[in-house]
C-alpha atoms as a PDB file:
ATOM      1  CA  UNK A   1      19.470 -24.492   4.393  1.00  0.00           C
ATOM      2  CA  UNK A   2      18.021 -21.351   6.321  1.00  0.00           C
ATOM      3  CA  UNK A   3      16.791 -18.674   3.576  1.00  0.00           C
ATOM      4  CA  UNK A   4      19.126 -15.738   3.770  1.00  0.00           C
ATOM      5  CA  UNK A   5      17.476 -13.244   1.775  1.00  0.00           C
ATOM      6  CA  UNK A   6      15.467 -10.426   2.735  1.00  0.00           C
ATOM      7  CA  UNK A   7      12.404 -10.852   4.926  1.00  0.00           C
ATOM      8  CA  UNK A   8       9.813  -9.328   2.867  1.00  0.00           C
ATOM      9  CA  UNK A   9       7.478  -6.874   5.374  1.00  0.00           C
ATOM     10  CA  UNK A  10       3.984  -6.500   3.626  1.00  0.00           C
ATOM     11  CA  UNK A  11       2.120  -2.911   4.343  1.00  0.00           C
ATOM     12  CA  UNK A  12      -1.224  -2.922   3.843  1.00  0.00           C
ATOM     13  CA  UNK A  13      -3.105   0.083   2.424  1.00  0.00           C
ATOM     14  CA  UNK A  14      -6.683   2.328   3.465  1.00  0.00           C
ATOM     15  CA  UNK A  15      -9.753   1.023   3.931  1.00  0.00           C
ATOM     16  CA  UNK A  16      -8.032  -2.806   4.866  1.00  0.00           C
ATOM     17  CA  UNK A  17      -6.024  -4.391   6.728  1.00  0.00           C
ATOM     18  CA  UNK A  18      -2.859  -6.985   7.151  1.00  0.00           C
ATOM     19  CA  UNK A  19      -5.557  -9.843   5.805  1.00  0.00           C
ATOM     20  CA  UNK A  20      -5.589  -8.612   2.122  1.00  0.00           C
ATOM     21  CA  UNK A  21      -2.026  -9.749   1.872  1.00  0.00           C
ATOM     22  CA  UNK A  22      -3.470 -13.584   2.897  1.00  0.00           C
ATOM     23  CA  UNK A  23      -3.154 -14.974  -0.602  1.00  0.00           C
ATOM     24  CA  UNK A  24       0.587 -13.623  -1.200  1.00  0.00           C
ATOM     25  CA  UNK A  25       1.315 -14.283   2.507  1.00  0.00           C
ATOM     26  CA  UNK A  26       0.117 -17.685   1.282  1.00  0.00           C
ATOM     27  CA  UNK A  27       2.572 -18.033  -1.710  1.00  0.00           C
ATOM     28  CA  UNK A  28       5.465 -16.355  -0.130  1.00  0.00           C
ATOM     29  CA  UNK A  29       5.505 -18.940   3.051  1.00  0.00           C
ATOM     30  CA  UNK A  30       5.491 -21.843   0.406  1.00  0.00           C
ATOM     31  CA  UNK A  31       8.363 -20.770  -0.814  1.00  0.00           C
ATOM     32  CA  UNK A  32      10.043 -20.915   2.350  1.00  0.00           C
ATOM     33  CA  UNK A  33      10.569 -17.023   1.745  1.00  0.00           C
ATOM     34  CA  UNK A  34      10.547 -14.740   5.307  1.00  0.00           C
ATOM     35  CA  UNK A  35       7.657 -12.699   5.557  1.00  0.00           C
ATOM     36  CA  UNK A  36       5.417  -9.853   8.157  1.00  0.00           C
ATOM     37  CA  UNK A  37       2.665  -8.763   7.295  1.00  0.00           C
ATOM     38  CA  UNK A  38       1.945  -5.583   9.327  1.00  0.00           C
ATOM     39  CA  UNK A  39      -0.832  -3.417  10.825  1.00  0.00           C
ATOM     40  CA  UNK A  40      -0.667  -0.281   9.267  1.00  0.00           C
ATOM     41  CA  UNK A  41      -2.218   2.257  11.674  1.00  0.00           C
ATOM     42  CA  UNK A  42      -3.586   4.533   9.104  1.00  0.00           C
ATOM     43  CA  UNK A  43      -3.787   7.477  11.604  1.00  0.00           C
ATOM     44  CA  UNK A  44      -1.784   9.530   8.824  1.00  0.00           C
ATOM     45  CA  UNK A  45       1.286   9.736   6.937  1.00  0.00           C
ATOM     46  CA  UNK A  46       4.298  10.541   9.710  1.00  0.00           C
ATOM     47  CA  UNK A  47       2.459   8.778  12.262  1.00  0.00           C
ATOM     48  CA  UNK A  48       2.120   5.346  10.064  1.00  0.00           C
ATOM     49  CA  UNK A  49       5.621   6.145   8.465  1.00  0.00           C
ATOM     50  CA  UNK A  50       7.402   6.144  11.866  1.00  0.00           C
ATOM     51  CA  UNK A  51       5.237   2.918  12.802  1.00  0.00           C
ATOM     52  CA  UNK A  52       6.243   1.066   9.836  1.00  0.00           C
ATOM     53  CA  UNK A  53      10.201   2.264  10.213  1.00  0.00           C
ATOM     54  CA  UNK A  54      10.100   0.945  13.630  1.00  0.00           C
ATOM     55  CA  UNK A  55       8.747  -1.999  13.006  1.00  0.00           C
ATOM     56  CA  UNK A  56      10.871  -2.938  10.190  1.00  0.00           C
ATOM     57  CA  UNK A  57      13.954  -1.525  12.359  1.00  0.00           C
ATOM     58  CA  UNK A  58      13.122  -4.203  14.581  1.00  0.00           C
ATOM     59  CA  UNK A  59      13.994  -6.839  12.046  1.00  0.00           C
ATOM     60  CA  UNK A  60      17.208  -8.780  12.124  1.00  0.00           C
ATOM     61  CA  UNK A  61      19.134  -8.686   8.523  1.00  0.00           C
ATOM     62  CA  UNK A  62      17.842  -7.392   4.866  1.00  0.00           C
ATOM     63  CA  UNK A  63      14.269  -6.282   4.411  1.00  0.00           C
ATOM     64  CA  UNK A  64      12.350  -5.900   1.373  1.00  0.00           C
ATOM     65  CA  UNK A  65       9.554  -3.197   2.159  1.00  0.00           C
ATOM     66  CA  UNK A  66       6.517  -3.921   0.307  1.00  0.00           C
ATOM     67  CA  UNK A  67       3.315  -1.458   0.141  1.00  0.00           C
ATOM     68  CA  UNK A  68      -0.362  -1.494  -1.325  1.00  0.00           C
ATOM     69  CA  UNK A  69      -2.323   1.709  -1.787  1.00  0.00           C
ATOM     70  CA  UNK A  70      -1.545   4.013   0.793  1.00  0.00           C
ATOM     71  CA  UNK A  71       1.099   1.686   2.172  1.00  0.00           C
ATOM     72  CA  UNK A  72       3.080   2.898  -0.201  1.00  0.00           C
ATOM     73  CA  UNK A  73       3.188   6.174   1.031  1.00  0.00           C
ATOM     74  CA  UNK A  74       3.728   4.512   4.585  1.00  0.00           C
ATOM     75  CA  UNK A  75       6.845   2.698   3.393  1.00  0.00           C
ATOM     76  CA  UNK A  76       7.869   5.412   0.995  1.00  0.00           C
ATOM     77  CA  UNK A  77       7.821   7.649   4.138  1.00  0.00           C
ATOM     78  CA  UNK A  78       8.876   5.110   6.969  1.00  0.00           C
ATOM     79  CA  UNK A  79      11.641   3.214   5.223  1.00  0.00           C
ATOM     80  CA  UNK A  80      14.565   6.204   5.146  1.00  0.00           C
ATOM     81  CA  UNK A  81      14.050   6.087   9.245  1.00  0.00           C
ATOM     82  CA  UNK A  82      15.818   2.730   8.606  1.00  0.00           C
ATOM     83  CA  UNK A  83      18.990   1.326   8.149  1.00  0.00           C
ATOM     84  CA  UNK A  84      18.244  -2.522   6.542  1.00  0.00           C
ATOM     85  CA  UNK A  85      15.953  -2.059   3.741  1.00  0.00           C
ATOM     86  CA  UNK A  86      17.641  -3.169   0.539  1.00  0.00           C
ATOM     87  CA  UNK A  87      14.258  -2.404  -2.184  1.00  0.00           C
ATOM     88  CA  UNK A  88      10.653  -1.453  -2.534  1.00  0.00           C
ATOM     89  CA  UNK A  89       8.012  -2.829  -4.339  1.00  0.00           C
ATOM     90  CA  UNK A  90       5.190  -0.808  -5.067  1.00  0.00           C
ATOM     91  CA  UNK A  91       1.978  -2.923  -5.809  1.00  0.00           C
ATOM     92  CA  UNK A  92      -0.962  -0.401  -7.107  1.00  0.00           C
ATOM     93  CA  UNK A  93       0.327   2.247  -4.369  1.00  0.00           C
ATOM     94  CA  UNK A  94       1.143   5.860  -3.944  1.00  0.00           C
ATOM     95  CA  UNK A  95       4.985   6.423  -4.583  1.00  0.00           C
ATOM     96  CA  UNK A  96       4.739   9.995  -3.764  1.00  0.00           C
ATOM     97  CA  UNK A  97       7.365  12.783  -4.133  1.00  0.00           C
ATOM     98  CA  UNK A  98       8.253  15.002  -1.337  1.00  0.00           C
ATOM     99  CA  UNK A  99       6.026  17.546  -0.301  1.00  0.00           C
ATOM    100  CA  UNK A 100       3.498  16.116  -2.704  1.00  0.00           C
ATOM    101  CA  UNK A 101      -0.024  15.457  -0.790  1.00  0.00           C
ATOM    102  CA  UNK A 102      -1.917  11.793  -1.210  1.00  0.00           C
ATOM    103  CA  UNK A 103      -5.168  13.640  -1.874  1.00  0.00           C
ATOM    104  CA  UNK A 104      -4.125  15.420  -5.126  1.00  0.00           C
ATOM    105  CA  UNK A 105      -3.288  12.431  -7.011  1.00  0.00           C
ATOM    106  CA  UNK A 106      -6.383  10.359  -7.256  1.00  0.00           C
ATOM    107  CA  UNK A 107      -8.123  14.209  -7.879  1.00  0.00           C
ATOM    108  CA  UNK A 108      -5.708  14.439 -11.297  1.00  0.00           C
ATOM    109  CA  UNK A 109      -6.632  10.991 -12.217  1.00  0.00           C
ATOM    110  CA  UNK A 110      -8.666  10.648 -15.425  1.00  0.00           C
ATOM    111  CA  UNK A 111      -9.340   7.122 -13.917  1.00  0.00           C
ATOM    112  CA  UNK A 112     -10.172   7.411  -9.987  1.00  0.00           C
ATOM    113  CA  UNK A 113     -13.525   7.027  -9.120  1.00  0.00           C
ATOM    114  CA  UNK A 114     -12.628   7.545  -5.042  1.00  0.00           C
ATOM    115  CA  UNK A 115     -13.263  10.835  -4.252  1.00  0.00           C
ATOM    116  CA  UNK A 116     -17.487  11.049  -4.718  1.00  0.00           C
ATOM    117  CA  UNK A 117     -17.070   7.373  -2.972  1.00  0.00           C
ATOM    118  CA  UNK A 118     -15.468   8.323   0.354  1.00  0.00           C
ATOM    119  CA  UNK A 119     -17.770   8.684   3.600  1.00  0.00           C
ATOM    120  CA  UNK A 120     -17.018  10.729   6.468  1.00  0.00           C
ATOM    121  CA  UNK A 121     -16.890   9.282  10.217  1.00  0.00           C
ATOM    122  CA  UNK A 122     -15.541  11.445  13.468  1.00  0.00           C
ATOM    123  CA  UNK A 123     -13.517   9.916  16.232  1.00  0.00           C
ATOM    124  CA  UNK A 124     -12.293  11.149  19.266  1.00  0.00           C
ATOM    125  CA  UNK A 125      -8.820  13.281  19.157  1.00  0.00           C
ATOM    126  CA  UNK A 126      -6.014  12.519  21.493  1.00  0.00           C
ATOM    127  CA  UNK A 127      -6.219  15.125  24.540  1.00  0.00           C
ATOM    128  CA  UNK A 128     -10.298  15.019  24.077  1.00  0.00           C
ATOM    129  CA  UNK A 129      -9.911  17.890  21.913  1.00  0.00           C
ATOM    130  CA  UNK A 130     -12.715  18.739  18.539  1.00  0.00           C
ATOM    131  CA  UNK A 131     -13.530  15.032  16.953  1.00  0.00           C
ATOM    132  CA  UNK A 132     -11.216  14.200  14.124  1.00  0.00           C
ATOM    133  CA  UNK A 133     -12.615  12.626  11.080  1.00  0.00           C
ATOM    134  CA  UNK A 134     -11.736   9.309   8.895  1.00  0.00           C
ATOM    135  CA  UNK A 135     -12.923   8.066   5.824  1.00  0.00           C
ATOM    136  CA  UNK A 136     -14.543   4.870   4.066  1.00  0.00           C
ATOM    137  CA  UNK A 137     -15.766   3.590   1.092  1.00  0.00           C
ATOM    138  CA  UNK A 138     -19.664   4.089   0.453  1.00  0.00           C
ATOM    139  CA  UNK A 139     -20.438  -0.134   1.199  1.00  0.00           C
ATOM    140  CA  UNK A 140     -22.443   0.664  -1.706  1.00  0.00           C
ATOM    141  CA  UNK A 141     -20.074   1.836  -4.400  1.00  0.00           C
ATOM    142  CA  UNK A 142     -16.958  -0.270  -3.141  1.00  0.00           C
ATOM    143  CA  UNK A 143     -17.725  -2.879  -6.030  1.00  0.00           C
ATOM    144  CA  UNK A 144     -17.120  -0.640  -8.875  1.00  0.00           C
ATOM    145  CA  UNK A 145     -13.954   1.425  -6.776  1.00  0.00           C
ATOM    146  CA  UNK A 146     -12.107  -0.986  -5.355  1.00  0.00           C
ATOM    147  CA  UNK A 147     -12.806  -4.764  -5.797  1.00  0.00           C
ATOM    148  CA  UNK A 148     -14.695  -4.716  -9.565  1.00  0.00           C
ATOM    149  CA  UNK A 149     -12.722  -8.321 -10.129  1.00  0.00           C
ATOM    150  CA  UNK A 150     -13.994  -9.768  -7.505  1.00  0.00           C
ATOM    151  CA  UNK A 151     -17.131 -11.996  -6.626  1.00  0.00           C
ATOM    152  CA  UNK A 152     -20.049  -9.804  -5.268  1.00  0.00           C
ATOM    153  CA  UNK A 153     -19.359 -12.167  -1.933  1.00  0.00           C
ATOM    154  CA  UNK A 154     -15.852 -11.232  -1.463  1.00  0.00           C
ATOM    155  CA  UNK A 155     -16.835  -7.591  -2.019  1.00  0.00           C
ATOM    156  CA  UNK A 156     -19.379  -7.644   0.620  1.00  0.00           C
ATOM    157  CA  UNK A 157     -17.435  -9.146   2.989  1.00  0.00           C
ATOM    158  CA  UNK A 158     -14.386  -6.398   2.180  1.00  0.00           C
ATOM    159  CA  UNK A 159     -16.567  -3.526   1.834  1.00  0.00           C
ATOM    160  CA  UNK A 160     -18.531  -4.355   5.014  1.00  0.00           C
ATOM    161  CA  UNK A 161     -15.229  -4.724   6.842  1.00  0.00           C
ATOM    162  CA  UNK A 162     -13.372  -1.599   5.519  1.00  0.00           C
ATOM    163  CA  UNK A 163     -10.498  -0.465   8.006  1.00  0.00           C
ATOM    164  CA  UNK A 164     -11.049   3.725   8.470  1.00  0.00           C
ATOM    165  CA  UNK A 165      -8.247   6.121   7.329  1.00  0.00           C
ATOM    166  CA  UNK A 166      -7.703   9.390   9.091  1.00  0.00           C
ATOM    167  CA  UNK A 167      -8.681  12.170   6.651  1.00  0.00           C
ATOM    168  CA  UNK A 168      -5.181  13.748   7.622  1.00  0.00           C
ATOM    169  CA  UNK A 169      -3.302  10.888   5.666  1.00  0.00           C
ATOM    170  CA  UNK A 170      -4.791  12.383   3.007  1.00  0.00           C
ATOM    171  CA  UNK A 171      -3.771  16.101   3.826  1.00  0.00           C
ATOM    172  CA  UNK A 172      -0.415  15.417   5.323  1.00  0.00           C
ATOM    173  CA  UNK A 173       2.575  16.542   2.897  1.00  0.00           C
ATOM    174  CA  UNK A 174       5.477  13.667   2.500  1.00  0.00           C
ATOM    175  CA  UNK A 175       8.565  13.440   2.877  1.00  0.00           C
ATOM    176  CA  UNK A 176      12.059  12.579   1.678  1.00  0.00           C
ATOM    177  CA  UNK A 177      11.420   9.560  -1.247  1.00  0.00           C
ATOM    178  CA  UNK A 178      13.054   6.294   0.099  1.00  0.00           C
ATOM    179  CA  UNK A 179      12.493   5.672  -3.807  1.00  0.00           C
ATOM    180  CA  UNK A 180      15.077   8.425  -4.457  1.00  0.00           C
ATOM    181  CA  UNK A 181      17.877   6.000  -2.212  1.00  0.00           C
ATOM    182  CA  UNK A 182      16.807   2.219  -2.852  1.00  0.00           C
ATOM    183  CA  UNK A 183      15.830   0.171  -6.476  1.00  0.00           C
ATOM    184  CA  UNK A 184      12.216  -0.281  -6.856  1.00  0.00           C
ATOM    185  CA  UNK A 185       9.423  -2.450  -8.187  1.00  0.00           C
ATOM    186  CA  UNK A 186       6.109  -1.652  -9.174  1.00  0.00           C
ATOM    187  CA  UNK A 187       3.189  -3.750  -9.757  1.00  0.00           C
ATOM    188  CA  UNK A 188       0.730  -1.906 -11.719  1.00  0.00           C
ATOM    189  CA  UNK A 189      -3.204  -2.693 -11.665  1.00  0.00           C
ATOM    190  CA  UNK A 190      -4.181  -1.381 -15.534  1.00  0.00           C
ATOM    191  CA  UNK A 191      -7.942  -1.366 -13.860  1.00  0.00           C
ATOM    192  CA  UNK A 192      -7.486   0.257 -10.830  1.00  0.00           C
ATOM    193  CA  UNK A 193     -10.282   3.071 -10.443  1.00  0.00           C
ATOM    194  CA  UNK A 194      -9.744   3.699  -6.970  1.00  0.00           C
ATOM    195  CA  UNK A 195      -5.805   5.553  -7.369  1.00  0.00           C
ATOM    196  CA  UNK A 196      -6.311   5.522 -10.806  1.00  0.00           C
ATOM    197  CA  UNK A 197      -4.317   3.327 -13.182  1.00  0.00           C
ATOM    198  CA  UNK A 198      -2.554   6.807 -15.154  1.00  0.00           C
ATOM    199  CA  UNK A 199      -1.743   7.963 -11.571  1.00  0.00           C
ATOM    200  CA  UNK A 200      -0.214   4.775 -10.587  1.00  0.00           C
ATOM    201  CA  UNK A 201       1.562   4.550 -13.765  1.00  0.00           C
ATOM    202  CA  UNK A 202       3.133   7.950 -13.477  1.00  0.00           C
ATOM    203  CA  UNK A 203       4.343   7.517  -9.778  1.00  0.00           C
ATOM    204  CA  UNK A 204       6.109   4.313 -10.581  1.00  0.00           C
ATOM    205  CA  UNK A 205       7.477   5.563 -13.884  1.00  0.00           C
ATOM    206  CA  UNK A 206       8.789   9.147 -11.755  1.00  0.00           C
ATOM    207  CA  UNK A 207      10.306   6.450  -9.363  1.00  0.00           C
ATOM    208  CA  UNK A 208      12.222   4.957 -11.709  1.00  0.00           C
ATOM    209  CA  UNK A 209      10.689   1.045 -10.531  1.00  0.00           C
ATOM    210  CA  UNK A 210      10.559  -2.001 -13.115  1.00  0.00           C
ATOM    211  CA  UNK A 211       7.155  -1.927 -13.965  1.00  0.00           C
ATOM    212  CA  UNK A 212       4.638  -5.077 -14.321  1.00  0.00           C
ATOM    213  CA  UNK A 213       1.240  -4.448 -15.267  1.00  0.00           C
ATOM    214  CA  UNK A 214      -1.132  -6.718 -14.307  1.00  0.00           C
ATOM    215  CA  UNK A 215      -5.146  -6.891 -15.499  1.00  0.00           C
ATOM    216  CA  UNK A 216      -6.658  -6.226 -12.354  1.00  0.00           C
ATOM    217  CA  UNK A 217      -8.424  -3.796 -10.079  1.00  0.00           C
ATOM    218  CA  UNK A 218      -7.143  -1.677  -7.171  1.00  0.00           C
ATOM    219  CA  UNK A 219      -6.759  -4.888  -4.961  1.00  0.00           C
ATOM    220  CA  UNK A 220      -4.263  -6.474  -7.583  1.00  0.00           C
ATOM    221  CA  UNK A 221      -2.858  -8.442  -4.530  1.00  0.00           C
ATOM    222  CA  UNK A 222      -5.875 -10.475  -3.821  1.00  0.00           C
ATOM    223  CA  UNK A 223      -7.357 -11.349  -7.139  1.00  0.00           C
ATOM    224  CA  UNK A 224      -3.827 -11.890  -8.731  1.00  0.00           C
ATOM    225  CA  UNK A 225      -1.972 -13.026  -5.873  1.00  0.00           C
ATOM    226  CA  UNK A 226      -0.015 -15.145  -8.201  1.00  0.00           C
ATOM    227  CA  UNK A 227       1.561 -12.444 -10.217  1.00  0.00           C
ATOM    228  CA  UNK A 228       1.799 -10.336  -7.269  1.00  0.00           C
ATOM    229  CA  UNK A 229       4.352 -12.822  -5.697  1.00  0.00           C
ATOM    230  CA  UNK A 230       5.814 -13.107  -8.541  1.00  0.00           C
ATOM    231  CA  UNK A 231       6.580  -9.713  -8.592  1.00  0.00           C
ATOM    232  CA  UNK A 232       7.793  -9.764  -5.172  1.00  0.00           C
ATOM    233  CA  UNK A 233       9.822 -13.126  -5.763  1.00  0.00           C
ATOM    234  CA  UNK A 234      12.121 -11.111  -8.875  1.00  0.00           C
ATOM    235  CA  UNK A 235      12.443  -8.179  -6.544  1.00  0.00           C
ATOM    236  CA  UNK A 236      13.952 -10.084  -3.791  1.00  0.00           C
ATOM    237  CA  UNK A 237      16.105 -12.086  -5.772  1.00  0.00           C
ATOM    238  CA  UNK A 238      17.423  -8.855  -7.364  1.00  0.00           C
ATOM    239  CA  UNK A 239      18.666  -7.384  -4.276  1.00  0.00           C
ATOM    240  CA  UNK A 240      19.899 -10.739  -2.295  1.00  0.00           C
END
C-alpha cells in the first residue's frame, strides 16, 4: 500500500546545505516514508521563508515541515504562507518569536561559541548596488562550534565546504510563529555550542514542542541520524 502520511520536507540550516540531511534522508526512504530535502537559499529570513512556503505549497497532500539551525527560522517563517502543513519538528534550530531577531539569541547564550567564530565575505547586491556581506565559520574553529562529535575528516570536509549565510538573516526581525498554529517537535542537541544548548532549550520549551534531548553537537542530524528519525518518525505518526 502507497504511504499516506505526510511527506516530510527537510530544511537545512547556515553554513550547509540539503546534504547534511543524507543520513536521515537515508533512514526515512527505508521506511518507505515521503521525503524533500530542500535548498534553503539562506539569502535571509523573508526571502528563504517565502522560498520554503512555496516549495512546500507545491506539494500534493499533508506535509511535515522539518528545520535544522536556521531552517527553523525558515520554516517557522515560511510555513503560515501555507495551507498543508500538519506539524513542525525543530531539530537543534531557532524557533523564534515574532519580531524577535536570529542574532540575539546565540548572543544570550551562556553556551554559543558562534559569534567570535563567524567570518565576513561581500557579494554582489541585486541592482549592482554597495556589496552585501555573508558569513562563515572560521575553517579553523568549526571543530569545536559546530561538528565537536565528529571525526576531524568529516569536519574538514564540512568546514571546508560551508554554504554562506547573508548577514541580513541574522538582522531580519520574524514573523508570525507557525509554532503558535501547528503541534511541534523538538530535537534538542544538549552539546550544541554553536545556538547554544540553553537557547535551544528555551525556544522549544516557549513553543510548547515535545522535547527529546539527544547527546550531540549542533549537527545532531548527522552524528545521531538514528534518533533524529526517530524523532521525525513519532512526529509524523502523531499528526497522520
Amino acid at each position: 500500500m502507497p504511504d499516506s502520511g505526510p511527506t516530510v520536507v527537510l530544511v537545512h540550516g547556515a553554513f550547509a546545505d540539503a546534504g547534511s540531511w543524507a543520513g536521515v534522508t537515508e533512514r526515512l526512504l527505508a521506511a518507505d516514508v515521503p521525503v524533500q530535502a530542500i535548498v534553503n537559499p539562506l539569502r535571509g529570513v523573508d526571502h528563504d521563508a517565502a522560498y520554503v512556503g512555496s516549495f512546500i505549497k507545491q506539494i500534493d497532500g499533508p506535509v511535515l515541515a522539518v528545520g535544522h539551525s536556521y531552517g527553523g527560522a525558515a520554516i517557522t517563517n515560511g510555513v503560515p504562507q501555507t495551507d498543508n502543513v500538519v506539524g513542525l519538528v525543530y531539530v537543534a534550530a531557532f524557533a523564534p518569536e515574532e519580531d524577535e531577531v536570529l542574532g540575539d539569541i546565540p548572543a544570550a547564550s551562556k553556551e554559543s561559541l558562534l559569534g567570535s567564530a563567524l567570518v565576513q565575505w561581500k557579494y554582489p547586491s541585486e541592482g549592482g548596488g554597495e556589496p552585501s556581506v555573508e558569513l562563515t565559520i572560521d575553517v579553523d574553529q568549526f571543530h569545536d562550534v559546530f561538528t565537536h562529535d565528529l571525526s576531524a575528516e568529516k569536519t574538514a570536509l564540512y568546514g571546508h565546504s560551508q554554504r554562506p549565510v547573508a548577514a541580513a538573516a541574522f538582522a531580519e526581525k520574524s514573523g508570525h510563529p507557525a509554532w503558535k498554529d501547528l503541534p511541534s517537535w523538538a530535537a534538542v542537541a544538549t552539546a550544541d555550542k554553536a545556538i547554544g544548548a540553553d537557547q535551544v532549550m528555551m525556544m522549544a520549551e516557549r513553543a510548547g514542542a515535545t522535547i527529546t534531548e539527544i547527546d550531540a553537537s549542533h549537527v545532531v542530524m548527522i552524528s545521531q541520524p538514528d534518533a533524529v528519525t526517530e524523532v521525525i518518525l513519532t512526529a509524523r505518526k502523531s499528526v497522520s
